[in-house]
C-alpha atoms as a PDB file:
ATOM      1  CA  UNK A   1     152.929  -1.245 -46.464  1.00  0.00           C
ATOM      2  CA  UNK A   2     151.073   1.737 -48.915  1.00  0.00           C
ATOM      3  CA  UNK A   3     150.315   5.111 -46.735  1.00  0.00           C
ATOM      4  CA  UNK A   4     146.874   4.263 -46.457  1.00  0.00           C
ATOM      5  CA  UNK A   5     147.798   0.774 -44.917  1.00  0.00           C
ATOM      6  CA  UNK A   6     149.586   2.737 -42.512  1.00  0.00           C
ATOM      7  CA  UNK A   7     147.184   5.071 -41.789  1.00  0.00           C
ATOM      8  CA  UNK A   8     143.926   2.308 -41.336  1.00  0.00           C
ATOM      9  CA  UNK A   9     146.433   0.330 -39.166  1.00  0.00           C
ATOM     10  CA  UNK A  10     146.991   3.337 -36.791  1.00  0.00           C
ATOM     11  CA  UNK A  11     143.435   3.440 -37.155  1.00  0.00           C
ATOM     12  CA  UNK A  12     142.597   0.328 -35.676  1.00  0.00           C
ATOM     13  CA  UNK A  13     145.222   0.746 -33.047  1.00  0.00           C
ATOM     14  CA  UNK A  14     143.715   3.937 -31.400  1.00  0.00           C
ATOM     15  CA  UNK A  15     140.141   2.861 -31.593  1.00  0.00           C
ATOM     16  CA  UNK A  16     141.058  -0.285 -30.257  1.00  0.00           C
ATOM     17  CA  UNK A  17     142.533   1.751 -27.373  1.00  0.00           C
ATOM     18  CA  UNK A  18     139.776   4.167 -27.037  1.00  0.00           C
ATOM     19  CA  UNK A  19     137.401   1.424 -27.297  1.00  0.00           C
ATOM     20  CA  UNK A  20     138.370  -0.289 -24.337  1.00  0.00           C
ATOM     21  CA  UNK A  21     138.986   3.029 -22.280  1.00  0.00           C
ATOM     22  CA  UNK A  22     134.982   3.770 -23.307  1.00  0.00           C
ATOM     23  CA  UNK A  23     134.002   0.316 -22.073  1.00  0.00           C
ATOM     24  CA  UNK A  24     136.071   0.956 -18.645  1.00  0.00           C
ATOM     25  CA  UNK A  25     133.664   4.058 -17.699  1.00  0.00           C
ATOM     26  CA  UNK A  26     130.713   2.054 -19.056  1.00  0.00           C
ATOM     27  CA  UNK A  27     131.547  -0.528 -16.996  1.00  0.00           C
ATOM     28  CA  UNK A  28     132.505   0.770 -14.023  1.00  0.00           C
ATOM     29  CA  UNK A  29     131.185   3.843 -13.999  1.00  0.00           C
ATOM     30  CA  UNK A  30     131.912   4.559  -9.899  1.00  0.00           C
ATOM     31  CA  UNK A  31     135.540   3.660 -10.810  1.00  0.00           C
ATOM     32  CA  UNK A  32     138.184   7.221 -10.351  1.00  0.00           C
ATOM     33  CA  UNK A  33     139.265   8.667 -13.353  1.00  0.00           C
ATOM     34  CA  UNK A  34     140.780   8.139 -16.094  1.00  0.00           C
ATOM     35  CA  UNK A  35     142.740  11.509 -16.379  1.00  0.00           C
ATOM     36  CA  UNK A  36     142.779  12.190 -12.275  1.00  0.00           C
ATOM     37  CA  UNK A  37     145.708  11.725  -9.988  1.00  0.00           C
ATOM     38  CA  UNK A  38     143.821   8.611  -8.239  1.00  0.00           C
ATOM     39  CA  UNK A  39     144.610   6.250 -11.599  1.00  0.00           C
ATOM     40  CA  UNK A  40     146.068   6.148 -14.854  1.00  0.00           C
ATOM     41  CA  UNK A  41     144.332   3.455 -17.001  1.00  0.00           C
ATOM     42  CA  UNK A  42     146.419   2.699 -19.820  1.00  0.00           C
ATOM     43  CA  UNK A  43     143.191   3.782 -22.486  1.00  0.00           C
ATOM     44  CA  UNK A  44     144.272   7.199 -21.300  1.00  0.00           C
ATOM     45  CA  UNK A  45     146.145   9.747 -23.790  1.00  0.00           C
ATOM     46  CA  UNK A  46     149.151  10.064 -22.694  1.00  0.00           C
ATOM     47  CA  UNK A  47     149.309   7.142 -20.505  1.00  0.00           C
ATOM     48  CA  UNK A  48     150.932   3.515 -21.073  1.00  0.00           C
ATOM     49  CA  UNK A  49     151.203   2.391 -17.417  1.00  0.00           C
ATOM     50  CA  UNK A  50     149.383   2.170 -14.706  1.00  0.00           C
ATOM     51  CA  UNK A  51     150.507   5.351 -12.964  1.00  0.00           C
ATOM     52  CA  UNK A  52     149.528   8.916 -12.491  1.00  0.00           C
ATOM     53  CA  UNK A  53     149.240  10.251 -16.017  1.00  0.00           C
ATOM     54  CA  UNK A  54     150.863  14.589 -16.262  1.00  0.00           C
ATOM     55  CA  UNK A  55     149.115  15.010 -19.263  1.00  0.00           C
ATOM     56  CA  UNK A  56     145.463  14.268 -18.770  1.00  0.00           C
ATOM     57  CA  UNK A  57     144.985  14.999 -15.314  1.00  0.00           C
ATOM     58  CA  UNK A  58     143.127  17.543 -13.629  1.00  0.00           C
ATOM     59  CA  UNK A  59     141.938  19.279 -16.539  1.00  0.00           C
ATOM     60  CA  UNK A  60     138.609  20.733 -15.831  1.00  0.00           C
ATOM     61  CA  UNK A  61     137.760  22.419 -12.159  1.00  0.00           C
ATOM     62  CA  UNK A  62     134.187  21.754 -10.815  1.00  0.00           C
ATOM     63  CA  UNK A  63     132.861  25.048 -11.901  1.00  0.00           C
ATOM     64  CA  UNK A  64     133.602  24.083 -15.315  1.00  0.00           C
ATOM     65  CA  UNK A  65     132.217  20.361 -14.810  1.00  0.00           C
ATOM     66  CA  UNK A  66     129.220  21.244 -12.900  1.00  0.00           C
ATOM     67  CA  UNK A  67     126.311  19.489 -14.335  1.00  0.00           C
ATOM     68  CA  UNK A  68     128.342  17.413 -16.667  1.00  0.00           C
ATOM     69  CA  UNK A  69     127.713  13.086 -15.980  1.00  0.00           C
ATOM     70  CA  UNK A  70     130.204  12.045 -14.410  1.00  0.00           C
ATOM     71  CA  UNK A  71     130.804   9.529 -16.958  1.00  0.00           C
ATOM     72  CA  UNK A  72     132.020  12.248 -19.241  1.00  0.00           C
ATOM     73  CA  UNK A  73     134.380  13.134 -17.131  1.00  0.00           C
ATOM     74  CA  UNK A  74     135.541   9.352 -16.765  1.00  0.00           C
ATOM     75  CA  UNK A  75     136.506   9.171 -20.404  1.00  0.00           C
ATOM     76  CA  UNK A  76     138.318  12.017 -20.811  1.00  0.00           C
ATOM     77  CA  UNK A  77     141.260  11.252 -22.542  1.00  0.00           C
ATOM     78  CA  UNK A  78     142.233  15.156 -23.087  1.00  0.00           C
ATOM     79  CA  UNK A  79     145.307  17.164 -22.466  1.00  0.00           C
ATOM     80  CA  UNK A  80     143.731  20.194 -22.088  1.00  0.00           C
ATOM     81  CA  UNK A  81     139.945  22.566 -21.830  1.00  0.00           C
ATOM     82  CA  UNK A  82     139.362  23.920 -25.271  1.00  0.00           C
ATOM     83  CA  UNK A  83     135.991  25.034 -23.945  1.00  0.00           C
ATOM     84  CA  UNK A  84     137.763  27.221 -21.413  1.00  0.00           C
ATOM     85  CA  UNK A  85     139.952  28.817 -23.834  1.00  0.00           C
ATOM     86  CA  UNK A  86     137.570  29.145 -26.886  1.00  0.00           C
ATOM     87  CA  UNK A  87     135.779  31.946 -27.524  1.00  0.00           C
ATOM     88  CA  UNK A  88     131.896  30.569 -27.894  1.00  0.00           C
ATOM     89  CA  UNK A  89     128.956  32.481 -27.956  1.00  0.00           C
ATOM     90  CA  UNK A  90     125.493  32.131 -27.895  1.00  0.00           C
ATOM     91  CA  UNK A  91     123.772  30.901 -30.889  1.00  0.00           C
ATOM     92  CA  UNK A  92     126.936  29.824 -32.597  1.00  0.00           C
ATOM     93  CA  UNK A  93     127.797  26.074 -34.335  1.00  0.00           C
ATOM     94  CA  UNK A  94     130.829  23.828 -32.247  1.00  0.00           C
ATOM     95  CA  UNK A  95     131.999  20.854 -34.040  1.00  0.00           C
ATOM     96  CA  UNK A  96     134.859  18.550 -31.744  1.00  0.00           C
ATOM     97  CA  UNK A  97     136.785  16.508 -33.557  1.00  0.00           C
ATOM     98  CA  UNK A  98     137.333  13.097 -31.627  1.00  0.00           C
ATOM     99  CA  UNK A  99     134.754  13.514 -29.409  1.00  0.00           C
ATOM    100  CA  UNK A 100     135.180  10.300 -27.179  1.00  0.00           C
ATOM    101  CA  UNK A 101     132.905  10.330 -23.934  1.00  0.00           C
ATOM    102  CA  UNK A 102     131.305  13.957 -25.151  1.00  0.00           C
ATOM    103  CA  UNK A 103     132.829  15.871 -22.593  1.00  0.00           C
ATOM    104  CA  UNK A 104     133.483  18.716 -24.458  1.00  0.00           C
ATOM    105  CA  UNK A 105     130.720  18.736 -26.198  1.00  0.00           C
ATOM    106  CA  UNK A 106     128.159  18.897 -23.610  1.00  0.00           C
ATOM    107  CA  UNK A 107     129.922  22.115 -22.250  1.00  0.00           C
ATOM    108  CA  UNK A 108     130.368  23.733 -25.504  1.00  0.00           C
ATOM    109  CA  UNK A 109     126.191  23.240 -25.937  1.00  0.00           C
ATOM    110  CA  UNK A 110     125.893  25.039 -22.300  1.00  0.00           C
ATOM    111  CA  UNK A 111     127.941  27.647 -24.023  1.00  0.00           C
ATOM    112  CA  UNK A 112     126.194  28.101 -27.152  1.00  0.00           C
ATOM    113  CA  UNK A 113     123.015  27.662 -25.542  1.00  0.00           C
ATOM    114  CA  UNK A 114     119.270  26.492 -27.101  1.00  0.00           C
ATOM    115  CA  UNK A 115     120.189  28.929 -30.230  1.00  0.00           C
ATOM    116  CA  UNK A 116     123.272  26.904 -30.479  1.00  0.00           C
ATOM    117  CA  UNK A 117     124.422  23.421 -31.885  1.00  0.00           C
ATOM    118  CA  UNK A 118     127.331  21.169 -30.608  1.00  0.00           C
ATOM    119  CA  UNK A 119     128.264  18.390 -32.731  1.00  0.00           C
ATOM    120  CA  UNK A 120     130.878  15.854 -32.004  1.00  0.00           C
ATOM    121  CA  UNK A 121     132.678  13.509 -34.490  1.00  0.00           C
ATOM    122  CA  UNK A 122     134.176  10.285 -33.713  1.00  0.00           C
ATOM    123  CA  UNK A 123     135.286   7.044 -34.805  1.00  0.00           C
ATOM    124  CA  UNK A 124     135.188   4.695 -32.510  1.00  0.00           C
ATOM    125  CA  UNK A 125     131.596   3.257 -31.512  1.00  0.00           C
ATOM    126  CA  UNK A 126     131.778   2.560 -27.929  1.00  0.00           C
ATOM    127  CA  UNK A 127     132.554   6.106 -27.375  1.00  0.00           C
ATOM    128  CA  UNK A 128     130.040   7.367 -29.302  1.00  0.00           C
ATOM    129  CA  UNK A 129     127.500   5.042 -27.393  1.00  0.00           C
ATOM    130  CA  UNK A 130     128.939   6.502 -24.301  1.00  0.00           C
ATOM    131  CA  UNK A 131     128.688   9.905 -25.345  1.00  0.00           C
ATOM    132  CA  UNK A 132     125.024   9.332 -26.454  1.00  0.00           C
ATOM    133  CA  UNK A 133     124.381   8.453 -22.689  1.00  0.00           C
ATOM    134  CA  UNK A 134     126.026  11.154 -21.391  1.00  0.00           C
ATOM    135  CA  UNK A 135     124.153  13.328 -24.127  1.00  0.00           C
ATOM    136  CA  UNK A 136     120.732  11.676 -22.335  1.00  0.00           C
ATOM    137  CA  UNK A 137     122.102  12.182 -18.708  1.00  0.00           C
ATOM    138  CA  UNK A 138     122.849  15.725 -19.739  1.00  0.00           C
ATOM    139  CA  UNK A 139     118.916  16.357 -21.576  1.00  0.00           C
ATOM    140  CA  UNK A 140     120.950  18.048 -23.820  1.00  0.00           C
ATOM    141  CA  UNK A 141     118.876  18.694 -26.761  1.00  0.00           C
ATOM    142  CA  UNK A 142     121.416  20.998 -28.974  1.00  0.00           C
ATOM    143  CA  UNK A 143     123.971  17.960 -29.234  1.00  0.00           C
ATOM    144  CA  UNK A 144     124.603  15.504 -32.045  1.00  0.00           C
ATOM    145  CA  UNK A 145     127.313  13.104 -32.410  1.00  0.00           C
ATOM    146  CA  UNK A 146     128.314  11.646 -35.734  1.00  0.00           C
ATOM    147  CA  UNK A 147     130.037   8.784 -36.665  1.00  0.00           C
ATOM    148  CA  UNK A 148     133.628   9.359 -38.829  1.00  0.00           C
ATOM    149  CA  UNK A 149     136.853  10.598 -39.646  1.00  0.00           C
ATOM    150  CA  UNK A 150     138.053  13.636 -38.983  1.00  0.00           C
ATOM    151  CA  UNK A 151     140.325  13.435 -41.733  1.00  0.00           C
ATOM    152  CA  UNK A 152     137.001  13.109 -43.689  1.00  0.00           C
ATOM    153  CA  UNK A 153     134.148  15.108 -41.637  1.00  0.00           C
ATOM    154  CA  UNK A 154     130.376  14.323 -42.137  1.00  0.00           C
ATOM    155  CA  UNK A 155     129.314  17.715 -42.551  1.00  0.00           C
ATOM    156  CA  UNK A 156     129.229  20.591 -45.541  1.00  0.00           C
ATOM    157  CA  UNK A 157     131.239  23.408 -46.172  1.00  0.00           C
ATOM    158  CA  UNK A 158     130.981  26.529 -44.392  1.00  0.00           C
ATOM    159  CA  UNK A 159     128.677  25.469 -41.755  1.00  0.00           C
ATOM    160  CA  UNK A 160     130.658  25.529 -38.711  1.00  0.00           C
ATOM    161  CA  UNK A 161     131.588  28.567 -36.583  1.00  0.00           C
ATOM    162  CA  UNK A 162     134.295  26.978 -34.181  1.00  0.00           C
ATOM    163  CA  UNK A 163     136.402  23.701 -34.267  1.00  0.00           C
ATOM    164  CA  UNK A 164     137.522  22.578 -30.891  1.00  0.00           C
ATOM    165  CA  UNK A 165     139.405  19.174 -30.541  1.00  0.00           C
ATOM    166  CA  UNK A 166     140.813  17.874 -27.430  1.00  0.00           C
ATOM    167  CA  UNK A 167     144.217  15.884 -27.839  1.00  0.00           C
ATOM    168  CA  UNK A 168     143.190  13.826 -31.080  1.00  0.00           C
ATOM    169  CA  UNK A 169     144.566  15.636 -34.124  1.00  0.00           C
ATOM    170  CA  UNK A 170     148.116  13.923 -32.984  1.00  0.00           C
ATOM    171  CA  UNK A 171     147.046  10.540 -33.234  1.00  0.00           C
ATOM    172  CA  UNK A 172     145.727  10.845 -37.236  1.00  0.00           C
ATOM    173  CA  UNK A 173     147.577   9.724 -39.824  1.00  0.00           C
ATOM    174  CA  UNK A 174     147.040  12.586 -41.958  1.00  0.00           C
ATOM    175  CA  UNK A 175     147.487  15.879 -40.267  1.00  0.00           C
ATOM    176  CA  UNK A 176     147.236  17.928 -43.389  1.00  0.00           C
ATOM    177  CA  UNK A 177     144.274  16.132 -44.344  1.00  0.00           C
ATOM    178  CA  UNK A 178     142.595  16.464 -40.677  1.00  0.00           C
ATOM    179  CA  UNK A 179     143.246  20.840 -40.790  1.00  0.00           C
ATOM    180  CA  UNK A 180     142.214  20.807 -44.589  1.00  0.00           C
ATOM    181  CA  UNK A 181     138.581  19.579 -43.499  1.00  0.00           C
ATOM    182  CA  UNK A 182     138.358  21.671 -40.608  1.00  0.00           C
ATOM    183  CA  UNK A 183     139.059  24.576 -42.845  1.00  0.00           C
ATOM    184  CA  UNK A 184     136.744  23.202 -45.688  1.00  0.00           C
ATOM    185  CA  UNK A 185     133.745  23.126 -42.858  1.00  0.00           C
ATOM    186  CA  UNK A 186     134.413  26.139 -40.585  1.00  0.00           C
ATOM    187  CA  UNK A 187     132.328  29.287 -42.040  1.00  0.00           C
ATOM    188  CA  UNK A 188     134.645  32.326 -43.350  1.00  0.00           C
ATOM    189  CA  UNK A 189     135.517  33.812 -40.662  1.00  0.00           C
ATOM    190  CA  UNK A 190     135.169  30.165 -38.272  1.00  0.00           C
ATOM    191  CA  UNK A 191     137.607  29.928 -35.457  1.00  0.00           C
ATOM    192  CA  UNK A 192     140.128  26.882 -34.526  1.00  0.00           C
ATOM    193  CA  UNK A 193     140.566  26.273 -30.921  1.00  0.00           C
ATOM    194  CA  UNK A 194     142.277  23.299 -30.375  1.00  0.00           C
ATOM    195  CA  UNK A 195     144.078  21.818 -27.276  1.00  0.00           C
ATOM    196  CA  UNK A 196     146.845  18.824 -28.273  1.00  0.00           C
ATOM    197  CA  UNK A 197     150.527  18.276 -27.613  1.00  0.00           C
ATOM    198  CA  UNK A 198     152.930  19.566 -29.338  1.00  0.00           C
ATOM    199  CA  UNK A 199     156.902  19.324 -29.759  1.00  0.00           C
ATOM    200  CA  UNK A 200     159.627  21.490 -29.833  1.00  0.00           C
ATOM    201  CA  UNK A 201     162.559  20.547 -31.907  1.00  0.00           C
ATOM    202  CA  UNK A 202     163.221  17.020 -32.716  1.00  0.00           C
ATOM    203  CA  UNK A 203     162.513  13.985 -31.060  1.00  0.00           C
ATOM    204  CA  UNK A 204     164.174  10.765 -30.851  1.00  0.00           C
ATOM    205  CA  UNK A 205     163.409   8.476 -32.855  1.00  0.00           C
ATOM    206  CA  UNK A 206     162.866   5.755 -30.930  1.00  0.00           C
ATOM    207  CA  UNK A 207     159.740   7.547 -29.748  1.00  0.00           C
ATOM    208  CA  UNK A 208     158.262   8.536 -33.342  1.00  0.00           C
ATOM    209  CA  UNK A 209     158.193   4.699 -33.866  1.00  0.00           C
ATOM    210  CA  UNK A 210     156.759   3.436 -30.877  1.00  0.00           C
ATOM    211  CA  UNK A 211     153.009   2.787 -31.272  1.00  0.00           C
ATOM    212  CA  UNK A 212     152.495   2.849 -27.681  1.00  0.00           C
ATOM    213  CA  UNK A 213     153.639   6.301 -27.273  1.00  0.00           C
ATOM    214  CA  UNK A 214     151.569   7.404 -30.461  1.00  0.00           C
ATOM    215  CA  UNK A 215     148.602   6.273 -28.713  1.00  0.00           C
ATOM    216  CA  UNK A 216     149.575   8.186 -25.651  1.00  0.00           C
ATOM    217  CA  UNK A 217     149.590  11.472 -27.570  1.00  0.00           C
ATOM    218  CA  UNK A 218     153.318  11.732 -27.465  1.00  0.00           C
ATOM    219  CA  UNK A 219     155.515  10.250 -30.882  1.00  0.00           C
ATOM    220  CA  UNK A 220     152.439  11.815 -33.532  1.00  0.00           C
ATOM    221  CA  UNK A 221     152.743  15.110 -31.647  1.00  0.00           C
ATOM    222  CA  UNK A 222     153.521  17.984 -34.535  1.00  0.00           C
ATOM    223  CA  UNK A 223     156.628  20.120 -34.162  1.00  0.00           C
ATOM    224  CA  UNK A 224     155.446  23.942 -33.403  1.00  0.00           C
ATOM    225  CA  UNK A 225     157.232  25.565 -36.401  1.00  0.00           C
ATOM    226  CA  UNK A 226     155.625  22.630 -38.606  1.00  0.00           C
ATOM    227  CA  UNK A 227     152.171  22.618 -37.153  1.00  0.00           C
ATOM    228  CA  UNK A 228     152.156  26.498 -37.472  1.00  0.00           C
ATOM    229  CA  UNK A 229     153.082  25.677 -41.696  1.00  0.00           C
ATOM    230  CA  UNK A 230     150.684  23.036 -42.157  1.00  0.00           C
ATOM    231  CA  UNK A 231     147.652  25.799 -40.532  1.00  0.00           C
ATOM    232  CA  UNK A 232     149.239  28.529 -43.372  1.00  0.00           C
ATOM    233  CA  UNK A 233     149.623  26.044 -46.057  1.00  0.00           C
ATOM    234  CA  UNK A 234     145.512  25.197 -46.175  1.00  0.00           C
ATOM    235  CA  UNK A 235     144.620  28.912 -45.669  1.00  0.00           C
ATOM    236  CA  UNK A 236     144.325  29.970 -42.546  1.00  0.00           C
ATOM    237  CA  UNK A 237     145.739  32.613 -40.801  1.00  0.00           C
ATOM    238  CA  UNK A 238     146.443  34.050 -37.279  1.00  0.00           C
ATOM    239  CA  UNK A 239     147.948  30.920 -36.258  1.00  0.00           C
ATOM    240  CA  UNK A 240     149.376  30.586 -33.086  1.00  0.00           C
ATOM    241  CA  UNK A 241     150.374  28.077 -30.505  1.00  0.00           C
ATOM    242  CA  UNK A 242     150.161  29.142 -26.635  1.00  0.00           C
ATOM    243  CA  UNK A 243     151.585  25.972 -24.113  1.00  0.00           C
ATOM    244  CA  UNK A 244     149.524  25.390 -21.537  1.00  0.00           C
ATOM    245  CA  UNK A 245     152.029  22.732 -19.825  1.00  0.00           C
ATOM    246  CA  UNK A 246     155.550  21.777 -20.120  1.00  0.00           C
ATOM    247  CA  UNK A 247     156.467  18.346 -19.535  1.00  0.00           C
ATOM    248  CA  UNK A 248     159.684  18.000 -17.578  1.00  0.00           C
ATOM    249  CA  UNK A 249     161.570  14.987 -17.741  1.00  0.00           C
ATOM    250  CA  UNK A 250     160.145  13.070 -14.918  1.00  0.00           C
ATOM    251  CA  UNK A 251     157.000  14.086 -16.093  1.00  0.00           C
ATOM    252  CA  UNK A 252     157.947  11.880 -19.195  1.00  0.00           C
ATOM    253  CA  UNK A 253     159.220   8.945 -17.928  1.00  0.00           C
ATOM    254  CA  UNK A 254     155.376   8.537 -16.393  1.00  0.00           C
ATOM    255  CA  UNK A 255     154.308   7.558 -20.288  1.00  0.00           C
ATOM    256  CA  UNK A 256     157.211   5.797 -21.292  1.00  0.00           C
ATOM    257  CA  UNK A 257     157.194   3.410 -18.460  1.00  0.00           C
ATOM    258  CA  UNK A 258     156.439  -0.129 -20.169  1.00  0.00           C
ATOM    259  CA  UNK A 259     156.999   1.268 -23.841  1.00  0.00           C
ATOM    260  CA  UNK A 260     159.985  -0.890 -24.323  1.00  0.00           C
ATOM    261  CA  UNK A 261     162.231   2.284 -24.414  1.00  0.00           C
ATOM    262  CA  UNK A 262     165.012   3.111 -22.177  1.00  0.00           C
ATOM    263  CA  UNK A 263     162.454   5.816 -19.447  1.00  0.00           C
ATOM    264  CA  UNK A 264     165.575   7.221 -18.022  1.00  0.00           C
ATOM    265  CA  UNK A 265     167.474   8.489 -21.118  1.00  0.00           C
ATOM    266  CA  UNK A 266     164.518   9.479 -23.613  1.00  0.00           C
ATOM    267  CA  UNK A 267     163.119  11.166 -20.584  1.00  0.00           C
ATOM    268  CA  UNK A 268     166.306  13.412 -20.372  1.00  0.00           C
ATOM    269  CA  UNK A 269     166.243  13.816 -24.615  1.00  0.00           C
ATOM    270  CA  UNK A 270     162.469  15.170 -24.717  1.00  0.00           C
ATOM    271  CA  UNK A 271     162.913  17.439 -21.293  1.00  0.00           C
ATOM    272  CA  UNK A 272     160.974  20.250 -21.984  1.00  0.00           C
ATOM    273  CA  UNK A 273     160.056  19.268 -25.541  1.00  0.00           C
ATOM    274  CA  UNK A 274     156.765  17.828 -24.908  1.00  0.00           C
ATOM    275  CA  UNK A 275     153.860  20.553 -24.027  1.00  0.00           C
ATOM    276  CA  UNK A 276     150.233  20.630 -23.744  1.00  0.00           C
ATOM    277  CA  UNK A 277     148.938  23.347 -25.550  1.00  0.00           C
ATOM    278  CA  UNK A 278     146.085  25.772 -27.572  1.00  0.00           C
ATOM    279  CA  UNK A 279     146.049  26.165 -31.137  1.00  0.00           C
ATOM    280  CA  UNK A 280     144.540  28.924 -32.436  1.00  0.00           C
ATOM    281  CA  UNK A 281     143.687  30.081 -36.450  1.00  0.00           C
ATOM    282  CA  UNK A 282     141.156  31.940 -38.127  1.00  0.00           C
ATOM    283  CA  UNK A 283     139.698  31.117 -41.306  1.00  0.00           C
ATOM    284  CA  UNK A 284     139.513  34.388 -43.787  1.00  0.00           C
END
């Protein structure tokens, strides 16, 4: 199989997943959520059983939620709150790459307010109808949501003052590709604020090759030192990664139960490798 076989395969595999977890919420909208300590649905990032999932739960306080559908907050398949960590201001341009239910979005475009714009990129139609009600629900009227890749974003150069992305950049196929666009797009000067997982040191590799797990935001995780090169390597600069959680090993053996993988022993060979956390660069 070419690299580009590979990569439309994985593809297909995650917005299979995400599909489903959109339809879920659509659903059922009264149903608990996704990413709370009440459920674990297996469309969840992070999550491949039907147990409480450490990664995406409890990620935004109701402060932070307040006004927000609840419906966003159902499909929120994050590990983290970009919007709590990124620097937005008034009048300024958001783009969120993998936007799923439009969580994200909808607070960034409190954030930026009327002056502002929010737009959120993803690939996988049922979320993007979701997010389109939730845009309604909202009345937001300084949201869009396109359709595409983020390794190949629908927008022009230099017209975007912050990237924020919320646990998706680990499931692409081509990393390099994904922070090559978001530089091409972000204005000089443009921030990116991203929450994902990340690795330290190396992991087994039973768990690079597991599919489940790579839909669960865990095996296409970058190493720290490498996703700290790849930022450098397309031109940005002021890179830095600051974890936000550190997964222990019984934290782990929550996503690997029903990969196929022994839970017991790759949970004690990834303690404390695994962490949530916000990725910061600056584009000159």
């Amino acid at each position: 199989m070419t690299e580009s076989q590979n990569i439309d395969a994985l593809r297909d595999t995650v917005r299979g997943r995400y599909g489903q977890a959109a339809l879920q919420v659509i659903e059922s909208s009264t149903s608990a959520s996704c990413c709370g300590p009440a459920t674990g649905s297996s469309g969840c990032c992070g999550a491949t059983t039907e147990s409480w999932d450490p990664i995406t739960a409890n990620l935004y306080d109701e402060g932070q939620a307040a006004g927000v559908p609840a419906e966003a907050l159902l499909a929120s398949l994050g590990c983290g709150n970009p919007t709590a960590l990124a620097d937005l201001a008034e009048g300024e341009t958001v783009l969120d790459l993998g936007s799923g239910g439009g969580i994200d979005v909808l607070l960034s475009a409190k954030r930026v307010g009327p002056t502002g714009k929010a737009y959120g990129l993803d690939m996988t139609d049922e979320m993007l109808a979701l997010a389109n009600e939730n845009k309604a629900r909202a009345g937001a009227s300084n949201v869009e949501f396109l359709r595409g890749h983020i390794e190949s974003i629908p927008l022009p150069s230099n017209t975007v003052d912050v990237i924020i992305s919320n646990c998706v950049i680990n499931l692409s196929g081509d990393k390099r590709k994904v922070l090559a666009e978001a530089f091409r797009v972000l204005k000089p000067g443009g921030r990116f604020a991203v929450s994902d997982v990340v690795v330290r040191g190396d992991m087994p590799p039973e768990v690079r090759k597991s599919a489940e797990l790579w839909v669960g935001c865990v095996a296409g995780a970058l190493e720290e030192q490498e996703f700290l090169s790849l930022l450098r390597d397309v031109g940005f600069e002021n890179a830095s990664i600051e974890p936000t959680r550190v997964y222990a090993a019984e934290d782990a053996a929550a996503f690997l139960a029903n990969t196929g993988l022994d839970a017991v022993q790759v949970a004690k060979a990834i303690d404390g490798r695994i962490m949530s956390a916000f990725v910061r660069a600056t584009k000159p």
